[in-house]
C-alpha atoms as a PDB file:
ATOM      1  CA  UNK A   1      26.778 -20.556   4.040  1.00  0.00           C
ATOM      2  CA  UNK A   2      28.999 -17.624   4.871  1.00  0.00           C
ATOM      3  CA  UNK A   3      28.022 -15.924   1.655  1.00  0.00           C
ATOM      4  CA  UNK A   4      24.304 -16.954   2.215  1.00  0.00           C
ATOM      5  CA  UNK A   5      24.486 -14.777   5.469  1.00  0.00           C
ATOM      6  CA  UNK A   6      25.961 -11.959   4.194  1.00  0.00           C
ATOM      7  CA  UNK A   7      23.420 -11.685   1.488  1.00  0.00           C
ATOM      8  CA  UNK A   8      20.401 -11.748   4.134  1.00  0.00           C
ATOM      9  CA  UNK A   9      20.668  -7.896   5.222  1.00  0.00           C
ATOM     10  CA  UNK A  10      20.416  -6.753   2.122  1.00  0.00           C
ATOM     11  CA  UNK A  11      17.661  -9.206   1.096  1.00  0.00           C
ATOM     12  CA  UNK A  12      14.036  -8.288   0.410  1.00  0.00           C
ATOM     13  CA  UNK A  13      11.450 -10.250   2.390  1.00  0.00           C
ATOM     14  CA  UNK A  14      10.159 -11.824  -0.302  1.00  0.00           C
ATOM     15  CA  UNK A  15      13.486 -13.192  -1.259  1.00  0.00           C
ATOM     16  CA  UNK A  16      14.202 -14.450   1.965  1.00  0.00           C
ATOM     17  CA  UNK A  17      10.667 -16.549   1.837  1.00  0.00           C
ATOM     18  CA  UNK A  18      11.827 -18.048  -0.884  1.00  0.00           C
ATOM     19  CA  UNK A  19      14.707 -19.086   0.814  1.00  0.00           C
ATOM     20  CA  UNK A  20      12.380 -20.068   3.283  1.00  0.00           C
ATOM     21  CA  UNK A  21      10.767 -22.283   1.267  1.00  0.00           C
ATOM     22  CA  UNK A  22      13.687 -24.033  -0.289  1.00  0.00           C
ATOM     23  CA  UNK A  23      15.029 -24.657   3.096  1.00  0.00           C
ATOM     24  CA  UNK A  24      11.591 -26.132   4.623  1.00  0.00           C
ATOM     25  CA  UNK A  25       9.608 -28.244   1.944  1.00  0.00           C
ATOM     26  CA  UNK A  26       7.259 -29.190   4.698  1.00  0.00           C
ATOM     27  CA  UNK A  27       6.417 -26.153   6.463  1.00  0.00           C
ATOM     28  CA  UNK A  28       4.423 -26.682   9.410  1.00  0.00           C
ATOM     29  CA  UNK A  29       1.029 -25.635   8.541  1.00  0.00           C
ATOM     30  CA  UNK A  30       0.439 -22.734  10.654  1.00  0.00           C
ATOM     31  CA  UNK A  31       3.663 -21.164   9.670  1.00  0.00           C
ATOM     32  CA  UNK A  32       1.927 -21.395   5.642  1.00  0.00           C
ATOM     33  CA  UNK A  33      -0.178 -18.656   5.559  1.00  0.00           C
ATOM     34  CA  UNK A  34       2.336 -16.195   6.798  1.00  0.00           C
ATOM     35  CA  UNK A  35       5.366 -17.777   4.645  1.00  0.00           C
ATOM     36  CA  UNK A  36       2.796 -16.727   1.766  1.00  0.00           C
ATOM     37  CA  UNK A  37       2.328 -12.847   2.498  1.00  0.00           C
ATOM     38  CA  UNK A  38       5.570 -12.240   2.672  1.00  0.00           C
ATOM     39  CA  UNK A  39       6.227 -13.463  -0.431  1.00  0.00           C
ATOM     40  CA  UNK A  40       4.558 -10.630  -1.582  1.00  0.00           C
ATOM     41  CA  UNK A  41       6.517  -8.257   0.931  1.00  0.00           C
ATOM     42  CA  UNK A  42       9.740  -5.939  -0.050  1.00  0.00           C
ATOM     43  CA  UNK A  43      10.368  -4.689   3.123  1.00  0.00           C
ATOM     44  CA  UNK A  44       9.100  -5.518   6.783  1.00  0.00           C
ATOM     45  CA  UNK A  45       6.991  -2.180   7.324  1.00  0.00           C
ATOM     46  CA  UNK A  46       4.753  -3.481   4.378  1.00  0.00           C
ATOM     47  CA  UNK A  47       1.686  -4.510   4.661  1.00  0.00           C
ATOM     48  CA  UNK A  48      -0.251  -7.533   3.747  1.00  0.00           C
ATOM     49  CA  UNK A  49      -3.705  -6.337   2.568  1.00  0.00           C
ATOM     50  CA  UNK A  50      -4.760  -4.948   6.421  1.00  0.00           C
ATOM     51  CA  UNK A  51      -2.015  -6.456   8.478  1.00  0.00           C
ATOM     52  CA  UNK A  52       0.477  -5.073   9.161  1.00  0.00           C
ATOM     53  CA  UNK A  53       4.112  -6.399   7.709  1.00  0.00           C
ATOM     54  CA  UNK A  54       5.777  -6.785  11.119  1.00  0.00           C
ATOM     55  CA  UNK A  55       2.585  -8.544  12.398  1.00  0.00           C
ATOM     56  CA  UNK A  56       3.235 -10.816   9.711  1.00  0.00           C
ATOM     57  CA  UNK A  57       6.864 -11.573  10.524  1.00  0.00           C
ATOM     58  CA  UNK A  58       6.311 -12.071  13.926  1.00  0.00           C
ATOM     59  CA  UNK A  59       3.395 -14.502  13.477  1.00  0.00           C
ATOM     60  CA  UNK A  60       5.490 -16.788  10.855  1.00  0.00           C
ATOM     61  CA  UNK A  61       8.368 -16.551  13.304  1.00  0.00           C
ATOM     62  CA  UNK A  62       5.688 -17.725  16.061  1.00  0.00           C
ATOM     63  CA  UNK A  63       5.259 -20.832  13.778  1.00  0.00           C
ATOM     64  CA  UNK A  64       8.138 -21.687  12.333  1.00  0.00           C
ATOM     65  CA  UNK A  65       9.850 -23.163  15.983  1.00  0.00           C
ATOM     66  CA  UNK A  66       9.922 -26.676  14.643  1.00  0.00           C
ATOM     67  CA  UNK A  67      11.996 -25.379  11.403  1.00  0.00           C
ATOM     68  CA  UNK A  68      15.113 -26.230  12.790  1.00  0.00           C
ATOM     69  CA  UNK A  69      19.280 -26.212  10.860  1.00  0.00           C
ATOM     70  CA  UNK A  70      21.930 -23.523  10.297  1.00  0.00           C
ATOM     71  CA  UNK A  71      19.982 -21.735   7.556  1.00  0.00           C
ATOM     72  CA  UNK A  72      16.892 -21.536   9.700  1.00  0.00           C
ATOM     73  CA  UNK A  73      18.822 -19.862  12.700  1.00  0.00           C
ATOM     74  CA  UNK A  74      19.929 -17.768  10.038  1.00  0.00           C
ATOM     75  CA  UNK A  75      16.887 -16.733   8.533  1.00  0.00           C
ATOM     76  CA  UNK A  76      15.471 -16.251  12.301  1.00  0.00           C
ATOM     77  CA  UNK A  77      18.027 -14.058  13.487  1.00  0.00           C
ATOM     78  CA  UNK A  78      17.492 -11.666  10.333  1.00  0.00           C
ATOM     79  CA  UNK A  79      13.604 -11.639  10.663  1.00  0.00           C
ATOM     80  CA  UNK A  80      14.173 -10.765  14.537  1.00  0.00           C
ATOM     81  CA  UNK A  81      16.789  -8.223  13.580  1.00  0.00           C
ATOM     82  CA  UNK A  82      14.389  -6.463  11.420  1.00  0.00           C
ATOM     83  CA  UNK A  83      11.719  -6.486  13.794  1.00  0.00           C
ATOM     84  CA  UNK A  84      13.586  -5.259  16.441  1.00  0.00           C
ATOM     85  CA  UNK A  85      15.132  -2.391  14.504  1.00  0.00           C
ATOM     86  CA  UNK A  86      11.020  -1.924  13.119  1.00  0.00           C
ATOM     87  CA  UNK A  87      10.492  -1.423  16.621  1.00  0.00           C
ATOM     88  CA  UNK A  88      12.747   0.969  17.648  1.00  0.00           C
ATOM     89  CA  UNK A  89      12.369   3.319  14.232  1.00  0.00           C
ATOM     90  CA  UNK A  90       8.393   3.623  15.681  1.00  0.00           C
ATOM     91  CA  UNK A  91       9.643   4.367  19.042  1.00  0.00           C
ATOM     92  CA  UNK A  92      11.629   7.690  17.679  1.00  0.00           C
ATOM     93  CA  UNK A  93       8.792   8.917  15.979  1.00  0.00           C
END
């Protein structure tokens, strides 16, 4: 797992939807349709079609609360990281 979490960083956000999905067979259903555009996302500040990538983050994070477990904490606190550090980068400019 320690390896896992070093890896995430680095990881594109497709990659780590993957992982997502390997994790959480059953994904609850509203979390879906989010856990599916960013399987086509490299980085957060892409977009899917007209929304914006860190809309789309946000929203699966907003869904995924019953995905519970070590990789899912994981997984969370990189997606938050990323948005937060998303966040900041807009505020400078």
């Amino acid at each position: 797992m320690e390896q896992f979490k070093a890896l995430l960083p680095g990881a594109p956000i497709y990659q780590i939807a993957v992982t997502i999905e390997d994790a959480w067979p059953h994904p609850y259903f509203g979390a879906k349709p989010y856990l599916n555009a960013m399987r086509s996302m490299a980085k957060i500040t892409n977009p899917y079609f007209q929304d914006p990538g860190p809309e789309i983050v946000a929203k699966f994070l907003a869904n995924a609360s019953t995905w519970r477990g070590e990789t899912a904490r994981a997984v969370k606190k990189e997606l938050n990281r990323r948005l937060k550090e998303n966040e900041m980068e807009g505020k400078e400019t």
